[in-house]
C-alpha atoms as a PDB file:
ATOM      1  CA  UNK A   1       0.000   0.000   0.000  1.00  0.00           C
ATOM      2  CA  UNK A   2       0.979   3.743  -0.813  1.00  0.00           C
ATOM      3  CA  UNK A   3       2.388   5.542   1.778  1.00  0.00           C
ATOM      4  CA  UNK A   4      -0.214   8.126   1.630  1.00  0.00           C
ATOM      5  CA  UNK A   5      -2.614   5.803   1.682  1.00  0.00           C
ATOM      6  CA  UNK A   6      -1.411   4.038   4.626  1.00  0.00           C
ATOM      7  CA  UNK A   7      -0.735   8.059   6.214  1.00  0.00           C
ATOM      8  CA  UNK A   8      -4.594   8.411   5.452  1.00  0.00           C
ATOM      9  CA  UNK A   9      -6.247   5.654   6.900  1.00  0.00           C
ATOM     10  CA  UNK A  10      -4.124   5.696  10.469  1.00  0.00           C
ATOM     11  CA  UNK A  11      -6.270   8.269  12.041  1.00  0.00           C
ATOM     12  CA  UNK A  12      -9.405   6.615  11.383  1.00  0.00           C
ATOM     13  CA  UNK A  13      -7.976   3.409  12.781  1.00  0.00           C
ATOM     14  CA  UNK A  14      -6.708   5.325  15.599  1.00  0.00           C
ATOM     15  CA  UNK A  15      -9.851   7.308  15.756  1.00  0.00           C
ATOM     16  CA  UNK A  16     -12.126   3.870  15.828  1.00  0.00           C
ATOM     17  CA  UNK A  17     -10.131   2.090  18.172  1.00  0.00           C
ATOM     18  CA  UNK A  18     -10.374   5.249  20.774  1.00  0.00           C
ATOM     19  CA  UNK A  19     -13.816   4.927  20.200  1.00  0.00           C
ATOM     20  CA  UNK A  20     -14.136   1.197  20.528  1.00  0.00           C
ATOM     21  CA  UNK A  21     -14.901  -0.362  23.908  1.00  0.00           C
ATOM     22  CA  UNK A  22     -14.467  -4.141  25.215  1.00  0.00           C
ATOM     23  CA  UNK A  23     -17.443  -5.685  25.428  1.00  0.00           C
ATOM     24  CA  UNK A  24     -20.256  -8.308  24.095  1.00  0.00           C
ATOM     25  CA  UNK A  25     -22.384  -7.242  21.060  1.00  0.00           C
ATOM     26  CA  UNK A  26     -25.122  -9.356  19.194  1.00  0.00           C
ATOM     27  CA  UNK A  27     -24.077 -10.674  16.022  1.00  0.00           C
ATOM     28  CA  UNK A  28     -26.773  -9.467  13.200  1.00  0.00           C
ATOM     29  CA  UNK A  29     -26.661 -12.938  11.114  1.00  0.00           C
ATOM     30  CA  UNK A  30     -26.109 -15.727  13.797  1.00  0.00           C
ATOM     31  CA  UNK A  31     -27.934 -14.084  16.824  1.00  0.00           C
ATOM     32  CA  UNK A  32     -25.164 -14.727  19.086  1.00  0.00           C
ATOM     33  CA  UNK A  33     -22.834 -12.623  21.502  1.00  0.00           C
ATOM     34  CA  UNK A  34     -19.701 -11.510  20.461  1.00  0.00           C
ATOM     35  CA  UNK A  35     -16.458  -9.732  21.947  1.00  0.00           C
ATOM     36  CA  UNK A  36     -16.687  -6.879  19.136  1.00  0.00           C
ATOM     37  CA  UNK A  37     -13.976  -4.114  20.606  1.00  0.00           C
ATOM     38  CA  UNK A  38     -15.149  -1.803  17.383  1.00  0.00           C
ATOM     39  CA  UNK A  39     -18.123   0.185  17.703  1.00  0.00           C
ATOM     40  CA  UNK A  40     -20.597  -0.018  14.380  1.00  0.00           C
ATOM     41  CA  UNK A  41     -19.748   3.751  14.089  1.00  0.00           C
ATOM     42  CA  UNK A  42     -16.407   3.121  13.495  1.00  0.00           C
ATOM     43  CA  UNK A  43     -16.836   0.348  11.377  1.00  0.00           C
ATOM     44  CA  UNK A  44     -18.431   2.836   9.540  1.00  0.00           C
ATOM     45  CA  UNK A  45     -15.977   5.471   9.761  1.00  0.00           C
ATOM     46  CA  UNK A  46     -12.838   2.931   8.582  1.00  0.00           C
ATOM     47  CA  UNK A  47     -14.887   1.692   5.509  1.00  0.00           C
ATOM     48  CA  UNK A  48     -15.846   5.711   4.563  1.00  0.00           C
ATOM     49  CA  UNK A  49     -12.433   6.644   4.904  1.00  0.00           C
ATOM     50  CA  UNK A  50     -10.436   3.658   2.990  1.00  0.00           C
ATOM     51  CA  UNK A  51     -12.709   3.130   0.290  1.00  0.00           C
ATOM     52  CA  UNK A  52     -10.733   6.488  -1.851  1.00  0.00           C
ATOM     53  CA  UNK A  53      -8.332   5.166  -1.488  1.00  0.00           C
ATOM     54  CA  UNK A  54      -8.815   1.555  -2.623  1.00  0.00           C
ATOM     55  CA  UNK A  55     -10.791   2.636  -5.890  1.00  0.00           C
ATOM     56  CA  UNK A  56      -7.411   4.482  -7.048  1.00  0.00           C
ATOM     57  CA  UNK A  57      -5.392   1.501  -5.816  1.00  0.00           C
ATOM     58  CA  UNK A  58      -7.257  -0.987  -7.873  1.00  0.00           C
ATOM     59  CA  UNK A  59      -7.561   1.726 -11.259  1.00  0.00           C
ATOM     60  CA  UNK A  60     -10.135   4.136 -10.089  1.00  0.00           C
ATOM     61  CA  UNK A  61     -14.147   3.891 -10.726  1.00  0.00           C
ATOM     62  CA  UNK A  62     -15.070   2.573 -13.854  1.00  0.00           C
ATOM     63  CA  UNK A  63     -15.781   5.857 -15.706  1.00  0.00           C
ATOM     64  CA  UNK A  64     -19.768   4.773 -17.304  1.00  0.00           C
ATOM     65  CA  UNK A  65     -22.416   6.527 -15.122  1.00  0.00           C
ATOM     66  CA  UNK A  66     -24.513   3.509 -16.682  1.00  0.00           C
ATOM     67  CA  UNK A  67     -22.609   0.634 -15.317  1.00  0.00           C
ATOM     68  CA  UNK A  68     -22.140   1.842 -12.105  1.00  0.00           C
ATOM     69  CA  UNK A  69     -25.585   2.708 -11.631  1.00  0.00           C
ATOM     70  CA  UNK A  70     -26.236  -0.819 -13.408  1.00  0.00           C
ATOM     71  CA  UNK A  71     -23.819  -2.133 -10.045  1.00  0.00           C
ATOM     72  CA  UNK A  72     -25.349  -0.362  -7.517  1.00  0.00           C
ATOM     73  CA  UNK A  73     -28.531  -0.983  -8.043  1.00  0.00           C
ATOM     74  CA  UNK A  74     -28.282  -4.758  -8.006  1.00  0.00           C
ATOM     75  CA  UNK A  75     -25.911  -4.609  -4.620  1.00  0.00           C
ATOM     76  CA  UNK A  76     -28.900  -2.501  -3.282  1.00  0.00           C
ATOM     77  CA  UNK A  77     -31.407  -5.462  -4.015  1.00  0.00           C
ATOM     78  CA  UNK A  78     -29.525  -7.684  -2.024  1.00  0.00           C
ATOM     79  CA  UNK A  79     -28.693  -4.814   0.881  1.00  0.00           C
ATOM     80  CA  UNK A  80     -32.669  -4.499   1.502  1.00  0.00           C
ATOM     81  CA  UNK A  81     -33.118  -7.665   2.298  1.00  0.00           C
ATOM     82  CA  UNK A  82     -29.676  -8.896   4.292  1.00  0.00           C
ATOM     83  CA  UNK A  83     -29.144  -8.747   7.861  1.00  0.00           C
ATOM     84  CA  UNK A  84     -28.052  -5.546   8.510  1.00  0.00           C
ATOM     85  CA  UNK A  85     -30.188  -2.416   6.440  1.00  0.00           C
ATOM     86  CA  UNK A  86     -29.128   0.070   8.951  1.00  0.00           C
ATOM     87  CA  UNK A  87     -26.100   0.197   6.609  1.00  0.00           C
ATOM     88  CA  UNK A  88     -25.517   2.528   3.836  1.00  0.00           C
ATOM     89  CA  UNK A  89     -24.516   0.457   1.234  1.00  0.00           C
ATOM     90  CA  UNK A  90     -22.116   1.497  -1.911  1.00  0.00           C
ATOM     91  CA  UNK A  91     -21.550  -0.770  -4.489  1.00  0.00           C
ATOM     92  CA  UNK A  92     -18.757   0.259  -6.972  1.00  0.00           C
ATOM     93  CA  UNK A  93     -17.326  -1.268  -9.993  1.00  0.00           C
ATOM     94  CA  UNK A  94     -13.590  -0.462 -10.363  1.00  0.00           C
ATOM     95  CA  UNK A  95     -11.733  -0.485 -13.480  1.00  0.00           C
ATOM     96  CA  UNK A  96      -8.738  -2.989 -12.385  1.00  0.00           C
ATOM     97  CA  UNK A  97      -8.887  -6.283 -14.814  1.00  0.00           C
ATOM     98  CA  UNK A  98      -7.678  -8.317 -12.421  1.00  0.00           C
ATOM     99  CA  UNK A  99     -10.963 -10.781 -11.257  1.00  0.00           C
ATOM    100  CA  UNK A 100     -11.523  -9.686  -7.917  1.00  0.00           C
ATOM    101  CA  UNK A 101     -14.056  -8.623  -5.521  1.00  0.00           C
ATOM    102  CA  UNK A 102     -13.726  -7.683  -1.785  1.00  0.00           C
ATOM    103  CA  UNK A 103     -15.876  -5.552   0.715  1.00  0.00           C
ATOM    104  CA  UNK A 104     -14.753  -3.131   3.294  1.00  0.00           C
ATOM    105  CA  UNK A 105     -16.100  -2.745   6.879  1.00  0.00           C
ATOM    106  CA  UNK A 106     -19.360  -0.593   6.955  1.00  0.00           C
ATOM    107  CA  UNK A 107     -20.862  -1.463   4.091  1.00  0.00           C
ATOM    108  CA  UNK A 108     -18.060  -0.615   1.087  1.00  0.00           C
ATOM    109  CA  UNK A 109     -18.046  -3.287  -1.725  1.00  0.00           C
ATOM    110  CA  UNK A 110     -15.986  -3.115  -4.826  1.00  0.00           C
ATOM    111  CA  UNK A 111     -15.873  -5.360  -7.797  1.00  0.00           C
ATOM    112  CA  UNK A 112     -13.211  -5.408 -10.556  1.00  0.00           C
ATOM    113  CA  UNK A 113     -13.979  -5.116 -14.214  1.00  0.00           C
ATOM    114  CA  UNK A 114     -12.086  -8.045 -14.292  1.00  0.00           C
ATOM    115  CA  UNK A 115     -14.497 -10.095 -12.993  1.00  0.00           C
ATOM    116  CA  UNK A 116     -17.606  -8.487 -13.979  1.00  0.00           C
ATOM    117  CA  UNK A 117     -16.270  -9.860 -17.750  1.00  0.00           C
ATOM    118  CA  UNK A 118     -15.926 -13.230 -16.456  1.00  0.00           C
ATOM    119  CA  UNK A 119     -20.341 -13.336 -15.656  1.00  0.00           C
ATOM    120  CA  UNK A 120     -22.832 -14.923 -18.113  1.00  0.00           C
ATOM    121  CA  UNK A 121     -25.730 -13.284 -16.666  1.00  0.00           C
ATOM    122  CA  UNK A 122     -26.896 -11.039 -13.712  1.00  0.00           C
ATOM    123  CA  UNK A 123     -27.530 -13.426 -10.938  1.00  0.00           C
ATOM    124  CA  UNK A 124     -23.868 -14.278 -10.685  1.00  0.00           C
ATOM    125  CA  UNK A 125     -23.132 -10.518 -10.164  1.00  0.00           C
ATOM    126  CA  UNK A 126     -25.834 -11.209  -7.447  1.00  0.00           C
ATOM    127  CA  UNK A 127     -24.205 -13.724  -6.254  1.00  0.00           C
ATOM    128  CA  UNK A 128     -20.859 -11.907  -5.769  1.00  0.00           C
ATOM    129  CA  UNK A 129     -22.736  -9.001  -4.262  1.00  0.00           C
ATOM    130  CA  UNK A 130     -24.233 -11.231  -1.844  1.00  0.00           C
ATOM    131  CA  UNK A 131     -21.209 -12.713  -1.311  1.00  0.00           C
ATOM    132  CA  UNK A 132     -19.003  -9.807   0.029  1.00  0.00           C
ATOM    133  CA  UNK A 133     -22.604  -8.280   1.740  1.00  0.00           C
ATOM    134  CA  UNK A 134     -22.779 -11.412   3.855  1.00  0.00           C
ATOM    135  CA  UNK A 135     -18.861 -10.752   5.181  1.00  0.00           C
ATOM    136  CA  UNK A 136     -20.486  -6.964   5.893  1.00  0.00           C
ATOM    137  CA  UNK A 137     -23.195  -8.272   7.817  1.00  0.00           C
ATOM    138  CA  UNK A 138     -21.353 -11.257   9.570  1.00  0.00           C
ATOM    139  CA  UNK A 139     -18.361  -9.057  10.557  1.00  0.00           C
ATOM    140  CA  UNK A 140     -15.972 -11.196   9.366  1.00  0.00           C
ATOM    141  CA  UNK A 141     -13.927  -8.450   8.570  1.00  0.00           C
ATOM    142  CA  UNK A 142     -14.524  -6.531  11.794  1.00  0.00           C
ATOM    143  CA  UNK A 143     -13.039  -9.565  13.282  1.00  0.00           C
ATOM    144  CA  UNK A 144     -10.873  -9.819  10.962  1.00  0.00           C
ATOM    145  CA  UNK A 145      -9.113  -6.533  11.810  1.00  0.00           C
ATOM    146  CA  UNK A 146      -9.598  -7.417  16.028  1.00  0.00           C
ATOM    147  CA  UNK A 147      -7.919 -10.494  15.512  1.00  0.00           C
ATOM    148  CA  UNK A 148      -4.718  -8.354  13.566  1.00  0.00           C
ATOM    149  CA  UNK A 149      -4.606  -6.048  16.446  1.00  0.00           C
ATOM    150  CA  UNK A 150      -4.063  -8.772  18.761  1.00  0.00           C
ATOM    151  CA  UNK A 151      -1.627 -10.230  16.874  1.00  0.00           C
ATOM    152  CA  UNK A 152      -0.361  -6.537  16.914  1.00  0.00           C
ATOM    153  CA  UNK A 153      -0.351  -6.282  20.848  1.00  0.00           C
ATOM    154  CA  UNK A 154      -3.012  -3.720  20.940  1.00  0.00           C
ATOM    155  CA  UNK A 155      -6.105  -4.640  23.182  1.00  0.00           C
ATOM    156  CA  UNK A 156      -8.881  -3.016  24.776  1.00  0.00           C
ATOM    157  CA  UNK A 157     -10.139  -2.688  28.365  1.00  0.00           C
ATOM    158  CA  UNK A 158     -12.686  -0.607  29.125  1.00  0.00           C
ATOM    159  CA  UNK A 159     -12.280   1.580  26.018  1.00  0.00           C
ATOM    160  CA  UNK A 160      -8.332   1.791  27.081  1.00  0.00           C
ATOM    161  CA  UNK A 161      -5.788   0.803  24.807  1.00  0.00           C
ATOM    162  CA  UNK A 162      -3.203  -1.420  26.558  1.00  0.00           C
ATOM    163  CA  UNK A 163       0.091  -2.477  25.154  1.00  0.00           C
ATOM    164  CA  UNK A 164       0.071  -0.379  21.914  1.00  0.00           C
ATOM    165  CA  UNK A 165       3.125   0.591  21.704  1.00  0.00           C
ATOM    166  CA  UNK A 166       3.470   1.939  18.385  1.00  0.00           C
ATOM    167  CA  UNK A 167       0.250   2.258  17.967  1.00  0.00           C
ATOM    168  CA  UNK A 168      -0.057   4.611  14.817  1.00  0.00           C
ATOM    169  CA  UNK A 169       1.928   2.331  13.101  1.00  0.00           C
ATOM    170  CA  UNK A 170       0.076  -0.803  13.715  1.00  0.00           C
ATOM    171  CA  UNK A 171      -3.049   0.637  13.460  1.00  0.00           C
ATOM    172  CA  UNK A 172      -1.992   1.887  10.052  1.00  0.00           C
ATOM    173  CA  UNK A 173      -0.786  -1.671   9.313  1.00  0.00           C
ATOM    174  CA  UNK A 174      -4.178  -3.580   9.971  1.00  0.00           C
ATOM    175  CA  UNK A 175      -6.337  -1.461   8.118  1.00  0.00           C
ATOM    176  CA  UNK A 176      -3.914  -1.493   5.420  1.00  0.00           C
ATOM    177  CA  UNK A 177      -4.118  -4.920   5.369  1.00  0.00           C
ATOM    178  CA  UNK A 178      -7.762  -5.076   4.643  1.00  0.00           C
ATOM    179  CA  UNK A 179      -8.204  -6.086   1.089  1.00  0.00           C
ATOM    180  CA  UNK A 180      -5.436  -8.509   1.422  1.00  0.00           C
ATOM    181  CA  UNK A 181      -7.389  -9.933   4.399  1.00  0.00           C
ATOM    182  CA  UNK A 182      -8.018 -13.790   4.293  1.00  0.00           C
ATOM    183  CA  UNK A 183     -11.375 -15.164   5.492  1.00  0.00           C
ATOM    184  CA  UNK A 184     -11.597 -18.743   7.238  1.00  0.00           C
ATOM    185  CA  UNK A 185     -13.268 -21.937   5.706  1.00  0.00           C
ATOM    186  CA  UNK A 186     -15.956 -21.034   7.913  1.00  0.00           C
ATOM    187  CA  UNK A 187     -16.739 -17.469   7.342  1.00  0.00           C
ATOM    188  CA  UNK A 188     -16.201 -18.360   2.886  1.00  0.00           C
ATOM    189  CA  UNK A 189     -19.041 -21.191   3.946  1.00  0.00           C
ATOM    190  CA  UNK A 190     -21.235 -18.578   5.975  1.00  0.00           C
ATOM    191  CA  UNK A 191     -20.710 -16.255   2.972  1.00  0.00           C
ATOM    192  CA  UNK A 192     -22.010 -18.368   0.578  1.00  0.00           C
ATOM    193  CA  UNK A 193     -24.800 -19.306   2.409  1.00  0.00           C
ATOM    194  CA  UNK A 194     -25.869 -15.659   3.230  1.00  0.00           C
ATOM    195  CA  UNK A 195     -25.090 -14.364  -0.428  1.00  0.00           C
ATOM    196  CA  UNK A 196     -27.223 -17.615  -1.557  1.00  0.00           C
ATOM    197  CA  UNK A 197     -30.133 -16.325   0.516  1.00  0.00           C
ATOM    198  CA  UNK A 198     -30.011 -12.456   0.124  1.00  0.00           C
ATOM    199  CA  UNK A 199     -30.010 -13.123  -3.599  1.00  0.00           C
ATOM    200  CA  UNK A 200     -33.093 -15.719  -3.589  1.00  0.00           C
ATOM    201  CA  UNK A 201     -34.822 -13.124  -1.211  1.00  0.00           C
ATOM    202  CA  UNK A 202     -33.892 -10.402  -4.041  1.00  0.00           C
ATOM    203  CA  UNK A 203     -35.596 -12.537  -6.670  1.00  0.00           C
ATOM    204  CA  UNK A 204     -32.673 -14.243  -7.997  1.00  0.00           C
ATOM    205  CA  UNK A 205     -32.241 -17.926  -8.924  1.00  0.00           C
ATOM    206  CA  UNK A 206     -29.706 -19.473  -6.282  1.00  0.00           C
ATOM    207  CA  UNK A 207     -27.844 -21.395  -8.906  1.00  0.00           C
ATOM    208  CA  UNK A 208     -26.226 -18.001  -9.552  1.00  0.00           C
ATOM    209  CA  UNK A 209     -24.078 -18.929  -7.076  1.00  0.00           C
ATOM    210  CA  UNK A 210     -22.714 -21.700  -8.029  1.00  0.00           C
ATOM    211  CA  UNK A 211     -22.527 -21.090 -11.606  1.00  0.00           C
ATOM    212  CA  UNK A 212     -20.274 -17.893 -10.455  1.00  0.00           C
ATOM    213  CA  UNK A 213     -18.209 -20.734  -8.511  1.00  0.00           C
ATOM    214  CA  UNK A 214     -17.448 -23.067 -11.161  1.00  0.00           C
ATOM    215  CA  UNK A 215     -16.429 -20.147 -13.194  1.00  0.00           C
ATOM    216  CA  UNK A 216     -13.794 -19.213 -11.245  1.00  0.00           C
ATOM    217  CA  UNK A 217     -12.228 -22.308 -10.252  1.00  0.00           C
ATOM    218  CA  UNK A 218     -12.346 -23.566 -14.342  1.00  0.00           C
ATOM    219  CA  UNK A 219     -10.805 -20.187 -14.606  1.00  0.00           C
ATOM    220  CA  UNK A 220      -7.903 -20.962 -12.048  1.00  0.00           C
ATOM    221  CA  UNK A 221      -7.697 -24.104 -13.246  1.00  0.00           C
ATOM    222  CA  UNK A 222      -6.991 -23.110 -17.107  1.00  0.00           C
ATOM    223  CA  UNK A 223      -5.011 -19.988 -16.069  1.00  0.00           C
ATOM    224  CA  UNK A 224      -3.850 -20.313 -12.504  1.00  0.00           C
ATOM    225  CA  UNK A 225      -1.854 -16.665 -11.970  1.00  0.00           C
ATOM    226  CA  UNK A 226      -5.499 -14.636 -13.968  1.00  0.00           C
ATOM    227  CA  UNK A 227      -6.877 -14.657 -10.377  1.00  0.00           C
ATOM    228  CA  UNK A 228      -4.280 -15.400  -7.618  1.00  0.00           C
ATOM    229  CA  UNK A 229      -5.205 -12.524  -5.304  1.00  0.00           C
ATOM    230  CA  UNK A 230      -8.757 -13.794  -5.063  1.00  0.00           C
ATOM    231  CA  UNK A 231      -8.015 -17.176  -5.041  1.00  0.00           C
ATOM    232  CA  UNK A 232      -5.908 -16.293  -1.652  1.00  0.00           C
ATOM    233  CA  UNK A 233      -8.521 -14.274   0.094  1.00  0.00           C
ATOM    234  CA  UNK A 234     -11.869 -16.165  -1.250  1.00  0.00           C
ATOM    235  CA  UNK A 235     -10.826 -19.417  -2.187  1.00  0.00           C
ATOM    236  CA  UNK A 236     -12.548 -21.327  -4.254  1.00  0.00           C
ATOM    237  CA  UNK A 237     -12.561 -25.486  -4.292  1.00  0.00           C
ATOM    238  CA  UNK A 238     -14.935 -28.396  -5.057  1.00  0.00           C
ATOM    239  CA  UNK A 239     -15.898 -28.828  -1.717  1.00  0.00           C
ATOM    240  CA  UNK A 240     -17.020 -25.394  -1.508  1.00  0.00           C
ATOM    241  CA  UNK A 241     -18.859 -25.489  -4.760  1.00  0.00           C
ATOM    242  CA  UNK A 242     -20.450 -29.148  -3.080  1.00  0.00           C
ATOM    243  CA  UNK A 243     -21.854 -27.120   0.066  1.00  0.00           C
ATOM    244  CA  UNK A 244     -23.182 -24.198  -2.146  1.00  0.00           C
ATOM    245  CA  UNK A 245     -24.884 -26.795  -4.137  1.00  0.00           C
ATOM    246  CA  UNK A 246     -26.241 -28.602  -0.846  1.00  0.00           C
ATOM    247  CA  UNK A 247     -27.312 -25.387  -0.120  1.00  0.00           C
ATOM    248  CA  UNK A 248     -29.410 -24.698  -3.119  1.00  0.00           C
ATOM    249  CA  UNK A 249     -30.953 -28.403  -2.827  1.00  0.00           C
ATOM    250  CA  UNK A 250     -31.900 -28.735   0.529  1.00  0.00           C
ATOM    251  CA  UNK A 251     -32.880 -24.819   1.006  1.00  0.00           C
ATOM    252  CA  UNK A 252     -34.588 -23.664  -2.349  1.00  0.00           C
ATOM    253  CA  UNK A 253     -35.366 -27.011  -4.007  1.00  0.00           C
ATOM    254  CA  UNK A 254     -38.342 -24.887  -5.648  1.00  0.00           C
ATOM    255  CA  UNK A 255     -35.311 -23.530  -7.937  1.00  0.00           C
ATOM    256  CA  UNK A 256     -34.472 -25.328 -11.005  1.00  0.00           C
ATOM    257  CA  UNK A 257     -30.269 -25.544 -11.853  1.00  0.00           C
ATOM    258  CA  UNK A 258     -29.663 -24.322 -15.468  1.00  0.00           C
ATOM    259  CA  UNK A 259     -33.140 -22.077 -16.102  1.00  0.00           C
ATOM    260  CA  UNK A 260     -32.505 -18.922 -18.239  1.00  0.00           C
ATOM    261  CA  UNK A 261     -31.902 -15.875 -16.640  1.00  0.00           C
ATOM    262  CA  UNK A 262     -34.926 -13.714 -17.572  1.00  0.00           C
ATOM    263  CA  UNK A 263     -31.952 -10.576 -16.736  1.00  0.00           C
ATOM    264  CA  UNK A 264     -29.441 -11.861 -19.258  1.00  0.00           C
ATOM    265  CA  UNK A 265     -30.023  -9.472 -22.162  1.00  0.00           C
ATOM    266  CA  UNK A 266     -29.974  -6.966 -19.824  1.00  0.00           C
ATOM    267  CA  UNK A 267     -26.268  -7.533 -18.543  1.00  0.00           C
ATOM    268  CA  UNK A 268     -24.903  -8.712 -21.563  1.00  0.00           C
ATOM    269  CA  UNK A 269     -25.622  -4.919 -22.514  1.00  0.00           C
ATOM    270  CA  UNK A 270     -24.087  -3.578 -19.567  1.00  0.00           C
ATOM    271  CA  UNK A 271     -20.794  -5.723 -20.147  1.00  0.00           C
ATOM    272  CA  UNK A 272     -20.885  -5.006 -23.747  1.00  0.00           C
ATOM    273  CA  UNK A 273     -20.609  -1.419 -22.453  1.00  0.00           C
ATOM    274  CA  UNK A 274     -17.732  -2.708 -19.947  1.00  0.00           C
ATOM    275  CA  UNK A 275     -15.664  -3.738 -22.761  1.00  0.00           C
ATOM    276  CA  UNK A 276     -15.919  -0.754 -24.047  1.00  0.00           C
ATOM    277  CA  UNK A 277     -14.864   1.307 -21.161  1.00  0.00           C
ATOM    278  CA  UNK A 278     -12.161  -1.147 -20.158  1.00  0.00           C
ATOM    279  CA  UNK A 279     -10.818  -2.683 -23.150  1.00  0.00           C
END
């Protein structure tokens, strides 16, 4: 990361930890409590504040008023209907053609042009959008962070910081960190599942998701460096295409694997358009 990117972000991580305080919080998806150290406002605040940022580090916003409208408004389908609405959303389509996808704390999701090219139809661009909006919602990558702040030596008591240190410098470090950040088994699993049912719930045929799935790991198969990064922070196997399917079948056997998108001509459009703004 760019220095003055990493310069930028440091006093919202310093901000949000200041303003985080030890203690149990309900998780929105699973019901349960949680030790969550950072406060939903400054969840909110780290996402606002790093997402600049990572839209010039991965080529800027894809410059067609169209396609990110196109983007946004399918994100925002599955938004009203996840676990967590309170959020303001953003879905953005940046212009790097490396296949990627990734979502920052708060609500911030990006997808790469890259990827986007790689779809046959709209419900696997709902099923990527579901996707990263189910690590929003589950705060994987709240926990993410908490977990790299341990590591770091930073904890909380009471809204104290004890054993920083350095703490400017591995606050900086963490959030930094964040797009690089890899999710467990589990959390890729819960992920699934929650972008499988935000999508159905926003009128979309399940199978999205696993068509999306087999995509990418034929892709990595054929061309194993065209999407390395993603592979390393979502990977993608058989297994995990198995339990989306198992999913699908035991969940939404009303669905039918292999129907027509009735939304097809619609995004073939809007990636013809893609091509043309990202060559």
């Amino acid at each position: 990361m760019r220095p003055s990117m990493r310069t930028a972000l440091v006093l919202t991580a310093l901000a949000a930890l200041s303003l985080g305080a030890a203690g149990c919080s309900t998780n929105p998806v699973t019901g349960k409590s949680e030790l969550i150290f950072i406060s939903e406002e400054s969840e909110i605040a780290m996402g606002a504040q790093a997402a600049p940022e990572f839209e010039k580090e991965f080529g800027g916003r894809v410059s067609d008023a169209s396609l990110q409208a196109y983007v946004q408004e399918v994100g925002q389908r599955v938004a009203r209907v996840s676990d967590r609405t309170n959020l303001e959303y953003e879905y953005t389509l940046v212009a790097s053609k490396t296949p990627n996808a990734f979502a920052l704390p708060g609500g911030r999701i990006f997808v790469t042009a890259g990827l986007m090219k790689l779809m046959k139809n709209e419900r696997e661009l709902a099923a990527v959008l579901g996707h990263e909006t189910g690590h929003v919602c589950a705060k994987h990558n709240v926990k993410g962070m908490q977990r790299d702040l341990v590591k770091q030596g930073v904890v909380t008591i009471g809204g104290e910081l004890i054993g920083a240190g350095d703490l400017g410098k591995k606050a900086a470090a963490v959030v930094g960190s964040m797009v690089n950040m890899k999710y467990s088994r589990d959390d890729e699993y819960q992920s699934d599942e929650l972008g499988i049912r935000y999508m159905t719930r926003a009128g979309y045929n399940p199978w999205g998701m696993v068509e999306l799935l087999n995509v990418l790991l034929s892709l990595s198969e054929s061309e194993p460096g065209a999407i390395g990064e993603m592979l390393q922070t979502h990977p993608v196997s058989s297994k995990r295409i198995a339990e989306a399917r198992q999913m699908i079948e035991t969940g939404y056997a009303q669905y039918r694997e292999n129907v027509p998108d009735p939304n097809t001509k619609r995004f073939l459009d809007m990636r013809t358009r893609l091509n043309r703004a990202v060559p």
